[in-house]
Protein backbone atom coordinates (compact mmCIF):
# COMPACT_ATOMS: atom_id res chain seq x y z
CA UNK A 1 -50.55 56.42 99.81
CA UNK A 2 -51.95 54.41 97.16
CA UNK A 3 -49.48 53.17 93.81
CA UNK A 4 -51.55 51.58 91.71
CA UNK A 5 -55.01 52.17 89.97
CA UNK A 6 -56.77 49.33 92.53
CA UNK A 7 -56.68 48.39 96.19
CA UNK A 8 -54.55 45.35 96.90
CA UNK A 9 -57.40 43.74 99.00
CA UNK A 10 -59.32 43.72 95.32
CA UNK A 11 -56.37 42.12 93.31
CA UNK A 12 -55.83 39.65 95.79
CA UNK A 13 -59.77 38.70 96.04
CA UNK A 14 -59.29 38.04 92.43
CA UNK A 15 -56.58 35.22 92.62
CA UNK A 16 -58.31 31.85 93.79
CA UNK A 17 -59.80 29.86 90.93
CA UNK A 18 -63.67 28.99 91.33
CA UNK A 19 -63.11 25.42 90.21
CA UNK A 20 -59.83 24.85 90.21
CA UNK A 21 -56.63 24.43 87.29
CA UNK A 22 -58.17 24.09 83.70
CA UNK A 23 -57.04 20.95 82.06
CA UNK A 24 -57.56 20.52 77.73
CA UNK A 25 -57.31 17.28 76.91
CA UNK A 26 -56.20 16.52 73.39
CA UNK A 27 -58.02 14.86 70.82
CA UNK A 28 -57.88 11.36 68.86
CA UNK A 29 -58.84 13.30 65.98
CA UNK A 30 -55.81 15.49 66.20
CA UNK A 31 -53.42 12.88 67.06
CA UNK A 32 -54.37 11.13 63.87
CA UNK A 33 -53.39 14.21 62.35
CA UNK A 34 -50.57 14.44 63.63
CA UNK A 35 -49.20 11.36 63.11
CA UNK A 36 -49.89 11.37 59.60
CA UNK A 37 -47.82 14.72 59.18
CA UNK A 38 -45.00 12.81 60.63
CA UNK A 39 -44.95 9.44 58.89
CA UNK A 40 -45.90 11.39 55.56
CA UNK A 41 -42.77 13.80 56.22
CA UNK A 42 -40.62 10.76 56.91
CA UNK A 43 -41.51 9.13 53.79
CA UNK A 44 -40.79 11.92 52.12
CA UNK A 45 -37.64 12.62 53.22
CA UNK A 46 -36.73 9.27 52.79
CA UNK A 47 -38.39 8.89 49.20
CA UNK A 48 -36.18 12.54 48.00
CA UNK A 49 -32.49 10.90 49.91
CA UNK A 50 -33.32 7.70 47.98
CA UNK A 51 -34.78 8.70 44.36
CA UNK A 52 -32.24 9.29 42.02
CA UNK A 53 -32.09 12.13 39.31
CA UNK A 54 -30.60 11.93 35.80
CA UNK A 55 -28.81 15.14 34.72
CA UNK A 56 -29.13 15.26 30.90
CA UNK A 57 -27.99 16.90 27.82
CA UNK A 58 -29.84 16.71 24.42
CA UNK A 59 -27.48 16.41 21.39
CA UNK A 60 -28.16 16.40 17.80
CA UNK A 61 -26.21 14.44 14.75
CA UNK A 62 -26.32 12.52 12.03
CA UNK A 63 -26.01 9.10 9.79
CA UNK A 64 -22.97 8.19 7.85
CA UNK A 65 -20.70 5.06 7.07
CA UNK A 66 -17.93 4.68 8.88
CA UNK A 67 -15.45 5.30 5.69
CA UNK A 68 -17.56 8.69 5.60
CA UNK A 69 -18.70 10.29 2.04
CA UNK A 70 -17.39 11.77 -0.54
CA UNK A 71 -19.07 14.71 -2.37
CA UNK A 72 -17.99 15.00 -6.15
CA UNK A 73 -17.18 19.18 -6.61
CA UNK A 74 -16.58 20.96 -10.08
CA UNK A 75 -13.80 22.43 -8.99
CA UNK A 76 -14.00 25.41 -11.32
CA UNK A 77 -16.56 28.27 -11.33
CA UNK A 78 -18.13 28.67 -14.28
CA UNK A 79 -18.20 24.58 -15.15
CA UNK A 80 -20.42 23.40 -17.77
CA UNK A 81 -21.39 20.00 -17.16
CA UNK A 82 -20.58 18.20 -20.66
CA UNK A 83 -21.95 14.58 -20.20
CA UNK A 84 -23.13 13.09 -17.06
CA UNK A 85 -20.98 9.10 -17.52
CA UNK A 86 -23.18 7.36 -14.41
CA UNK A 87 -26.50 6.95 -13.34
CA UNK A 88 -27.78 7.34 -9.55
CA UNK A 89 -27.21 3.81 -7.84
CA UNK A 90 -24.96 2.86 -9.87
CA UNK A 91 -21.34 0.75 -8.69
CA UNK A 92 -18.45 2.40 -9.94
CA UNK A 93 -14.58 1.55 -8.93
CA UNK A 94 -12.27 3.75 -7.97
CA UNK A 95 -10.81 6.16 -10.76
CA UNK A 96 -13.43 5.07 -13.47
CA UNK A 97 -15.59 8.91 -14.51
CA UNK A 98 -18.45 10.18 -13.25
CA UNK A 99 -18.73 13.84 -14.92
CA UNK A 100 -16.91 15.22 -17.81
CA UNK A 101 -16.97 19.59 -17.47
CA UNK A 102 -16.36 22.17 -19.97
CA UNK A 103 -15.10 25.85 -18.91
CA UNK A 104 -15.48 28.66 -21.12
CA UNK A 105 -14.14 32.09 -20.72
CA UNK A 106 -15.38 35.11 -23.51
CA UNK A 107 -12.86 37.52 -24.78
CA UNK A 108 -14.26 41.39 -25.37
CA UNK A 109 -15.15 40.10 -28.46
CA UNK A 110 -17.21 37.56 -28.00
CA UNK A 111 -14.58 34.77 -28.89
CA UNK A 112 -13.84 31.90 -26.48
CA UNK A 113 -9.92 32.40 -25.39
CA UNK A 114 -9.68 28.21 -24.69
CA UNK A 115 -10.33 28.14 -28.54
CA UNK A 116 -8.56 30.60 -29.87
CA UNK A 117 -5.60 29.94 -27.90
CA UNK A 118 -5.97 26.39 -29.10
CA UNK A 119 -6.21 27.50 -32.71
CA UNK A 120 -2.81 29.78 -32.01
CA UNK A 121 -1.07 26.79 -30.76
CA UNK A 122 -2.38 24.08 -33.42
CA UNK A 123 -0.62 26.91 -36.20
CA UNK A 124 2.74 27.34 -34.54
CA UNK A 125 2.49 23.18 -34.21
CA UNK A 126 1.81 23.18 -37.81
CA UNK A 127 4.93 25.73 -38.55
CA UNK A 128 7.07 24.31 -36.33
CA UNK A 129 6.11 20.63 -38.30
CA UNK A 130 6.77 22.55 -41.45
CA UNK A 131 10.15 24.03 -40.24
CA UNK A 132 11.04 20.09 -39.29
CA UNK A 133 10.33 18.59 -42.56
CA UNK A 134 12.53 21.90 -44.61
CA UNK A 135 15.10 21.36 -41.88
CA UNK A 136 15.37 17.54 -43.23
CA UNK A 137 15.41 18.81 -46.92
CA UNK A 138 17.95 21.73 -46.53
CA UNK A 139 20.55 19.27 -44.52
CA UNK A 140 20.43 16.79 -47.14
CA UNK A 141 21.09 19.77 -50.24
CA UNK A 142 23.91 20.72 -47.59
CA UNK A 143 25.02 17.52 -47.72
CA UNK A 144 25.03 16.85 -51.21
CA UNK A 145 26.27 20.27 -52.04
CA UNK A 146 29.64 19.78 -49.44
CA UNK A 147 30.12 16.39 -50.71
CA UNK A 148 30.63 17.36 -54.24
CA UNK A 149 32.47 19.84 -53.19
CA UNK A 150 34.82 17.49 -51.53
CA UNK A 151 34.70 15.79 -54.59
CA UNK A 152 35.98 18.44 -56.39
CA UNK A 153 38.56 19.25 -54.06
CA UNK A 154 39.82 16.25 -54.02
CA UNK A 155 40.41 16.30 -57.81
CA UNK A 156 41.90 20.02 -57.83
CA UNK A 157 44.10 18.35 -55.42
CA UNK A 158 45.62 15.30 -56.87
CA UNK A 159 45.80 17.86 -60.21
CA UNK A 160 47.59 20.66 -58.28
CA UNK A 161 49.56 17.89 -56.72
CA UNK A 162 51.02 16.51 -60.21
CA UNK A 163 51.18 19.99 -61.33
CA UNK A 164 53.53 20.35 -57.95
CA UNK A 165 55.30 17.59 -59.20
CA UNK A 166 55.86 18.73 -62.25
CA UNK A 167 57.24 21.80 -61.26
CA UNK A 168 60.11 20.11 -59.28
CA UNK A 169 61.09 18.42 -61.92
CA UNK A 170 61.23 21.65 -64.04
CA UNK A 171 63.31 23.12 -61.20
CA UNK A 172 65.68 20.58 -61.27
CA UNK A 173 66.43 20.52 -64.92
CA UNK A 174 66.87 24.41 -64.67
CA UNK A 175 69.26 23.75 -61.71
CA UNK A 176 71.17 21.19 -63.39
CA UNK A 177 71.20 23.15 -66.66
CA UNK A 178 72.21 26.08 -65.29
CA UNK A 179 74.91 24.73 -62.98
CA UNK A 180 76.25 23.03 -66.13
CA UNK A 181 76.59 26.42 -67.72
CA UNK A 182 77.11 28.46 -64.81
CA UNK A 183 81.15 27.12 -64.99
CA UNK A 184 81.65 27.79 -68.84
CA UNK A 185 80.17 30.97 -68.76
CA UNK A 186 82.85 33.42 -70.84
CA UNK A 187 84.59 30.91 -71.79
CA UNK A 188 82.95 28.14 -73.97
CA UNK A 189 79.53 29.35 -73.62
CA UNK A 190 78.08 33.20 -73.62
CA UNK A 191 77.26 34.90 -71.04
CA UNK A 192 73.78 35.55 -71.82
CA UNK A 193 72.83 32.42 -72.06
CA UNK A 194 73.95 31.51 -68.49
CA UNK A 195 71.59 34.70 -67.64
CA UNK A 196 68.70 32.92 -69.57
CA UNK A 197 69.79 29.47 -67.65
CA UNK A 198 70.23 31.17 -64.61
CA UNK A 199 66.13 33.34 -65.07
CA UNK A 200 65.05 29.94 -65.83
CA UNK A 201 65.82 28.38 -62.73
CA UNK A 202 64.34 31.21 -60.95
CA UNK A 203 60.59 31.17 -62.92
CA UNK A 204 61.04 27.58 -62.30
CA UNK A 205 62.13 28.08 -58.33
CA UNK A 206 58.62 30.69 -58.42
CA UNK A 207 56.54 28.03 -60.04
CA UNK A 208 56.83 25.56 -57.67
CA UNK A 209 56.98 27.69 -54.83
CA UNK A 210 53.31 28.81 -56.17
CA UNK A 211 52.16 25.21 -56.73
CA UNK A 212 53.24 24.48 -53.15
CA UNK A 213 50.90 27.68 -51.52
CA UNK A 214 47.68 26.86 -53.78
CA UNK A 215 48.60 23.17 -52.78
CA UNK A 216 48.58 24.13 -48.91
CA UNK A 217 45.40 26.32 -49.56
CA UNK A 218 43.93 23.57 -51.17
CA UNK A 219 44.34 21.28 -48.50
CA UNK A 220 43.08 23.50 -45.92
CA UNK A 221 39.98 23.70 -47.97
CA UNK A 222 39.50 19.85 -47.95
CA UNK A 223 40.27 19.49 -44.29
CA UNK A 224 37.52 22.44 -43.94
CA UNK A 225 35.47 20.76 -46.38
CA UNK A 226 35.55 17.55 -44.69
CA UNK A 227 35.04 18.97 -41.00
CA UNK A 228 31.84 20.48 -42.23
CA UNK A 229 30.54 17.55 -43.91
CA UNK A 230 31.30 15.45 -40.60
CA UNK A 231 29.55 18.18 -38.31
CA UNK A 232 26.49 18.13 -40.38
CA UNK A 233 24.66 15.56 -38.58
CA UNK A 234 25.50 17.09 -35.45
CA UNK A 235 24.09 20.28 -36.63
CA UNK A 236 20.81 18.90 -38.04
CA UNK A 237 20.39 16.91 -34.82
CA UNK A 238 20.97 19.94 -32.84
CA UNK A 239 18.45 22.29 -34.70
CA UNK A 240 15.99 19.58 -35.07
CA UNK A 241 16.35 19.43 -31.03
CA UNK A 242 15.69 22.52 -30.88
CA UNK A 243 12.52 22.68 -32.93
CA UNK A 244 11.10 19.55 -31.24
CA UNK A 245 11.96 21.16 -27.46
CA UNK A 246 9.82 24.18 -29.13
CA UNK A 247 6.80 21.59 -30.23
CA UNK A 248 6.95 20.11 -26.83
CA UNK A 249 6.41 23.51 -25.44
CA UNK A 250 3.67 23.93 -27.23
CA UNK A 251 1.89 20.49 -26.86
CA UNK A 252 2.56 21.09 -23.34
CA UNK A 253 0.50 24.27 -23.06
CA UNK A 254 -2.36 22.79 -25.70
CA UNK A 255 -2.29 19.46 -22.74
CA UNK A 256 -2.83 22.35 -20.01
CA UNK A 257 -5.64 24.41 -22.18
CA UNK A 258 -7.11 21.55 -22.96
CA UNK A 259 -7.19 20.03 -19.80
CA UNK A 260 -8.50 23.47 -18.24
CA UNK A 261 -11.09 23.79 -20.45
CA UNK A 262 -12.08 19.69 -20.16
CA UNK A 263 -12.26 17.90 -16.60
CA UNK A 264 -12.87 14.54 -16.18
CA UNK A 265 -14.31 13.92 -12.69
CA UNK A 266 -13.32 10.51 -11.19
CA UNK A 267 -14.27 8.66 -8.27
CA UNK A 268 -11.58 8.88 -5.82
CA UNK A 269 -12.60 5.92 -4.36
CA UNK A 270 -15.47 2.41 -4.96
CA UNK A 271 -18.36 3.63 -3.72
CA UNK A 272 -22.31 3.69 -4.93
CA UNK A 273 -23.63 6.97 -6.76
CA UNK A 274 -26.00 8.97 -4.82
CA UNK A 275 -27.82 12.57 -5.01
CA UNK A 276 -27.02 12.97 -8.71
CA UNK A 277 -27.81 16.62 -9.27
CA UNK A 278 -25.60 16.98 -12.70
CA UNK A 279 -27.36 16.96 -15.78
CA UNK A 280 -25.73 17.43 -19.55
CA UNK A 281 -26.05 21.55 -20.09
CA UNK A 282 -26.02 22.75 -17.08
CA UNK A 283 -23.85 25.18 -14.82
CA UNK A 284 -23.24 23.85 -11.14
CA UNK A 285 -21.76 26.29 -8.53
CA UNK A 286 -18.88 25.45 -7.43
CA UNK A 287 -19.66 24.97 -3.66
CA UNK A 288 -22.50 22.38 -4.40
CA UNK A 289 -21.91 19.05 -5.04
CA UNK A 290 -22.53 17.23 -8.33
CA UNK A 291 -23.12 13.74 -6.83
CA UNK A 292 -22.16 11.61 -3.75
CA UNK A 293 -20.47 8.26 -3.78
CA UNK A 294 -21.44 5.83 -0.49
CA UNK A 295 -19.73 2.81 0.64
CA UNK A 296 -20.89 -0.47 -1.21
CA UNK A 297 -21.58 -1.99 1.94
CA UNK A 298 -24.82 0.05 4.06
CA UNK A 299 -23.04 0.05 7.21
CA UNK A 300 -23.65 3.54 9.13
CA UNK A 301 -22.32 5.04 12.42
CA UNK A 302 -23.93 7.99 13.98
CA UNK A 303 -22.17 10.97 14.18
CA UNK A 304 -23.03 13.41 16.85
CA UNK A 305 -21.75 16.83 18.51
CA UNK A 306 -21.06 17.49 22.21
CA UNK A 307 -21.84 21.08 23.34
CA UNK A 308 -18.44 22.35 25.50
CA UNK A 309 -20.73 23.27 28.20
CA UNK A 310 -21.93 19.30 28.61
CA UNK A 311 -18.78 17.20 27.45
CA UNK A 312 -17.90 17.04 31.33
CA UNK A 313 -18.79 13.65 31.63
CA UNK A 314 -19.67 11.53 28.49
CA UNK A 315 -17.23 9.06 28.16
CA UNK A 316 -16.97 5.95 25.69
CA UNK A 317 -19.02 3.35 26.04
CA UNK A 318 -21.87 5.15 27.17
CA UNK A 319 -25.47 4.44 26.34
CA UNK A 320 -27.65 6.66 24.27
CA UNK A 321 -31.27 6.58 22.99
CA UNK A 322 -31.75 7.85 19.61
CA UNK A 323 -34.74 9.64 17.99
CA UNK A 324 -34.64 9.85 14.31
CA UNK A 325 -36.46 12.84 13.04
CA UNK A 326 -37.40 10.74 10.15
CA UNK A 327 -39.29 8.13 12.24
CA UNK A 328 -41.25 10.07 15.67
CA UNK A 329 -40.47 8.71 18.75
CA UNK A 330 -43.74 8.60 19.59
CA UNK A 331 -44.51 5.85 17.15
CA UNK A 332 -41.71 4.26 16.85
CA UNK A 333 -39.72 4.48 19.90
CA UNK A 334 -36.35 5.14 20.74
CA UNK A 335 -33.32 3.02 19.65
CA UNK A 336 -30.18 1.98 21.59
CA UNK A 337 -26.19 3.13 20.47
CA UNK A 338 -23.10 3.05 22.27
CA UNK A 339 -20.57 5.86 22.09
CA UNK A 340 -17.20 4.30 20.52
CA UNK A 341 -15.10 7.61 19.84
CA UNK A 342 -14.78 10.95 21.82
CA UNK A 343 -12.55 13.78 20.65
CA UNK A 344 -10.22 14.94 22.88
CA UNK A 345 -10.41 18.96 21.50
CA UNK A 346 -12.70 21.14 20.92
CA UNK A 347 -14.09 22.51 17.75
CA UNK A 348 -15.60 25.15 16.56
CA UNK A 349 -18.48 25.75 14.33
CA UNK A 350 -16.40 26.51 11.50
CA UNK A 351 -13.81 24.19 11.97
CA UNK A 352 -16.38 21.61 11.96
CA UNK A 353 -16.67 21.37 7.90
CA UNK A 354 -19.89 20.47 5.76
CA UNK A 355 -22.19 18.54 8.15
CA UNK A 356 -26.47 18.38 8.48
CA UNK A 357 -26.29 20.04 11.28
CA UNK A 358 -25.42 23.31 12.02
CA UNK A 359 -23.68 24.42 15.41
CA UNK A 360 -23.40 27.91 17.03
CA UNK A 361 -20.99 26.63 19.49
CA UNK A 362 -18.25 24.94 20.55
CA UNK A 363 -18.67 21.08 20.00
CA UNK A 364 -16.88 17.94 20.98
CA UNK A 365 -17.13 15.17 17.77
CA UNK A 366 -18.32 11.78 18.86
CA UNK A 367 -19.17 8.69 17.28
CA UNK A 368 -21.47 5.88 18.61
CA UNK A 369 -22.20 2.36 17.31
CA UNK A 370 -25.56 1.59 16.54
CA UNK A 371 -27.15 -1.75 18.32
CA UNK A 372 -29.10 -2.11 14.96
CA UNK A 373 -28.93 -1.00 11.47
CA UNK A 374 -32.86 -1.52 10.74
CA UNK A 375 -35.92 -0.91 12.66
CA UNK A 376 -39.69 -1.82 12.26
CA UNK A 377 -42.16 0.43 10.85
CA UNK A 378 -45.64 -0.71 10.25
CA UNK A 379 -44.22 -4.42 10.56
CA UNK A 380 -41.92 -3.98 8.21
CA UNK A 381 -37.85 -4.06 8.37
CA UNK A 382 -36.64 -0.44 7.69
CA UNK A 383 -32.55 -0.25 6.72
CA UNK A 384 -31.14 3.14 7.97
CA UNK A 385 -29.58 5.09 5.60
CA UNK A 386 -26.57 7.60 5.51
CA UNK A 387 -27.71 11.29 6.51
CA UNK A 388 -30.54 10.83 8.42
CA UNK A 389 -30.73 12.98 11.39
CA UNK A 390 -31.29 12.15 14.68
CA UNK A 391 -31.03 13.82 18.25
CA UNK A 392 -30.17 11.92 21.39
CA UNK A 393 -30.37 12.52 25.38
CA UNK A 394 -26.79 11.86 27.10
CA UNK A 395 -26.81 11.19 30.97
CA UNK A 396 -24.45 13.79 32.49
CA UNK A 397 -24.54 12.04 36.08
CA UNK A 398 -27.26 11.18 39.34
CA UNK A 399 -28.05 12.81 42.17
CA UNK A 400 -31.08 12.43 44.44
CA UNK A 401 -33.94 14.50 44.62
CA UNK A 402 -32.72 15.74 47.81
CA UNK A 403 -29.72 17.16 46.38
CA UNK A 404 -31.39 18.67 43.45
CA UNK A 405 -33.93 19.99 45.84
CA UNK A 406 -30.66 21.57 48.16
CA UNK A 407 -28.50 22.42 45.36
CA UNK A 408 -29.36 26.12 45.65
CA UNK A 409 -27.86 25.97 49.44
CA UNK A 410 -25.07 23.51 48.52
CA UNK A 411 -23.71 26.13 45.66
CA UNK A 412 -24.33 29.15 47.96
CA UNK A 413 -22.43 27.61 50.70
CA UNK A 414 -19.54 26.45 48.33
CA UNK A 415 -19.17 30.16 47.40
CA UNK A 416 -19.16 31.57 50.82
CA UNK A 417 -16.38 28.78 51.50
CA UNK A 418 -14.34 29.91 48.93
């Protein structure tokens, strides 16, 4: 019985080759070809292991001396710029004036307070001048009035004293008298006369004893008399202290109006006056600046900012190549620093204070020393000067080509280790 669908006698007749095995022979064309694939894969392979990559980062920054600048502020809203004292370019030294500012604030009324408080404290000034001068004039009619009256004293005294005096004597006449009588009395001489002996040593016993109290009063008087007058300078000295701590009050609140009301702006440093924006009349916000003093000397440094993400590794004394926005690259090329400073934390945008640029991230500050402080335009010697902008490509590190090409694999496989 038959398996398949033909005879094996007809699958066997079918097996020997007519002319033999069938040998292709390969072409010069296609070894060419071949060849050429090969040698242009080697090259390539070896042109992408050898060619070498630049990772960058593009920064942006800015001009400025190396002292930095200093932007003049009124410090008080509602300034009123009285007299503008320099001119732009001009030298000034440190301390000299730049602006002098007026600030005016309106009562209900319409009345400036700076003046009418002023007014209020010239009058009590005035009163308290006027109080000085009386306080002179009353001391000295004080004086005058308690010498006099020492004066007086003095005589009542030396009176009352020989009226004292006088009195003793009386008393001892009336003593003696009377103890001259006292013996006789009944005898050789009458009894009432002894009485009238005897009440006349007593009127004369009262009168002294009066003298000496008015005496003692007296003298208490003069002693009180005389302290006073002694104390009197102390007194006007102390009240005329008094009044002139009370004026120097007062002067010291007119010095504090007046100096509220009138600034004087000085330079806090020598510098050179630049973007004078202040003219006589006008109001100035507070938050913009009036003027800007610059080193004497032109030097300038750029300043640039380091995004966190690309700070990995920039380090000092790295090259950059600048392109001021103020002079195209394309024109006239790109111009050689050297980065001198790196910070070593992180800032953020607002932390970063009043620059040209503005930053939405997290920045490293860096500074970098120019190789030149002019360049040529049109043939001519151009100086750089403070604020120009400029941005800048920093190297972040070289790989080859090959690497950049593998880098997809060469992360994925670092994960997967991990």
């Amino acid at each position: 019985m038959r398996n398949g669908l033909f005879r094996p006698q007809a699958l066997a007749a079918q097996g020997p080759r007519l002319h033999g095995s069938v040998f292709i022979q390969p072409s010069m064309r296609l070894g060419v070809i071949a060849s050429a694939i090969v040698l242009w894969s080697a090259a390539t392979i070896t042109y992408l292991s050898q060619a070498q990559y630049s990772r960058q980062a593009t920064v942006s920054g800015w001009l400025e001396p190396p002292a930095g600048i200093v932007k003049v502020y009124a410090d008080q809203p509602g300034s009123i710029i009285q007299a503008v004292l320099v001119t732009e370019g001009q030298q000034v030294r440190r301390g000299e004036p730049l602006i002098a500012l007026t600030v005016h604030h309106n009562l209900a009324d319409g009345r400036v307070a700076q003046q009418s408080l002023q007014h209020e404290y010239q009058q009590q000034l005035l009163g308290l001048d006027q109080q000085i001068a009386y306080t002179g004039t009353l001391y000295q009619h004080k004086h005058d009035g308690l010498t006099r009256d020492l004066a007086a004293l003095n005589n009542e005294h030396e009176a009352l004293a020989r009226l004292k005096d006088l009195a003793q004597s009386q008393l001892l006449l009336a003593q003696r008298h009377y103890q001259r009588l006292a013996p006789l009395s009944g005898i050789h001489v009458a009894s009432r006369e002894v009485d009238a002996a005897y009440a006349a040593k007593l009127s004369a016993e009262q009168s002294l004893g009066d003298k000496q109290q008015a005496l003692a009063a007296l003298t208490r008087s003069l002693a009180q008399t005389r302290q006073a007058l002694e104390a009197l300078p102390l007194e006007q000295h102390n009240a005329l202290a008094a009044f002139g701590h009370k004026s120097s009050e007062i002067r010291q609140q007119l010095v504090q109006l007046q100096s509220q009301s009138q600034r004087i702006l000085r330079a806090s440093r020598d510098g050179v006056v630049s973007n004078l924006v202040a003219f006589a009349g006008h109001s100035q916000p507070a938050n913009t600046p009036l003027l800007t003093l610059t080193p004497p000397d032109q030097q300038v440094r750029a300043r640039f900012a380091i995004p966190v993400r690309a700070a990995g590794f920039v380090t000092q004394g790295q090259q950059l190549a600048l392109r001021y926005d103020a002079y195209p690259y394309q024109k006239f090329g790109l111009h050689g620093a050297v980065i001198t400073t790196l910070s070593s934390a992180a800032m953020l945008p607002s932390e970063v204070g009043p620059n040209l640029i503005n930053f939405k991230e997290p920045v490293y500050l860096a500074e970098a020393r120019l190789e030149a402080q002019q360049l040529q335009a049109y043939g001519q010697p151009v100086t750089l000067k403070s604020g120009m902008t400029f941005t800048a490509d920093i190297a972040l590190g070289e790989r080859s080509l090959l690497e950049w090409l593998l880098e997809p694999l060469l992360t994925l496989s670092g994960r997967l280790a991990v």
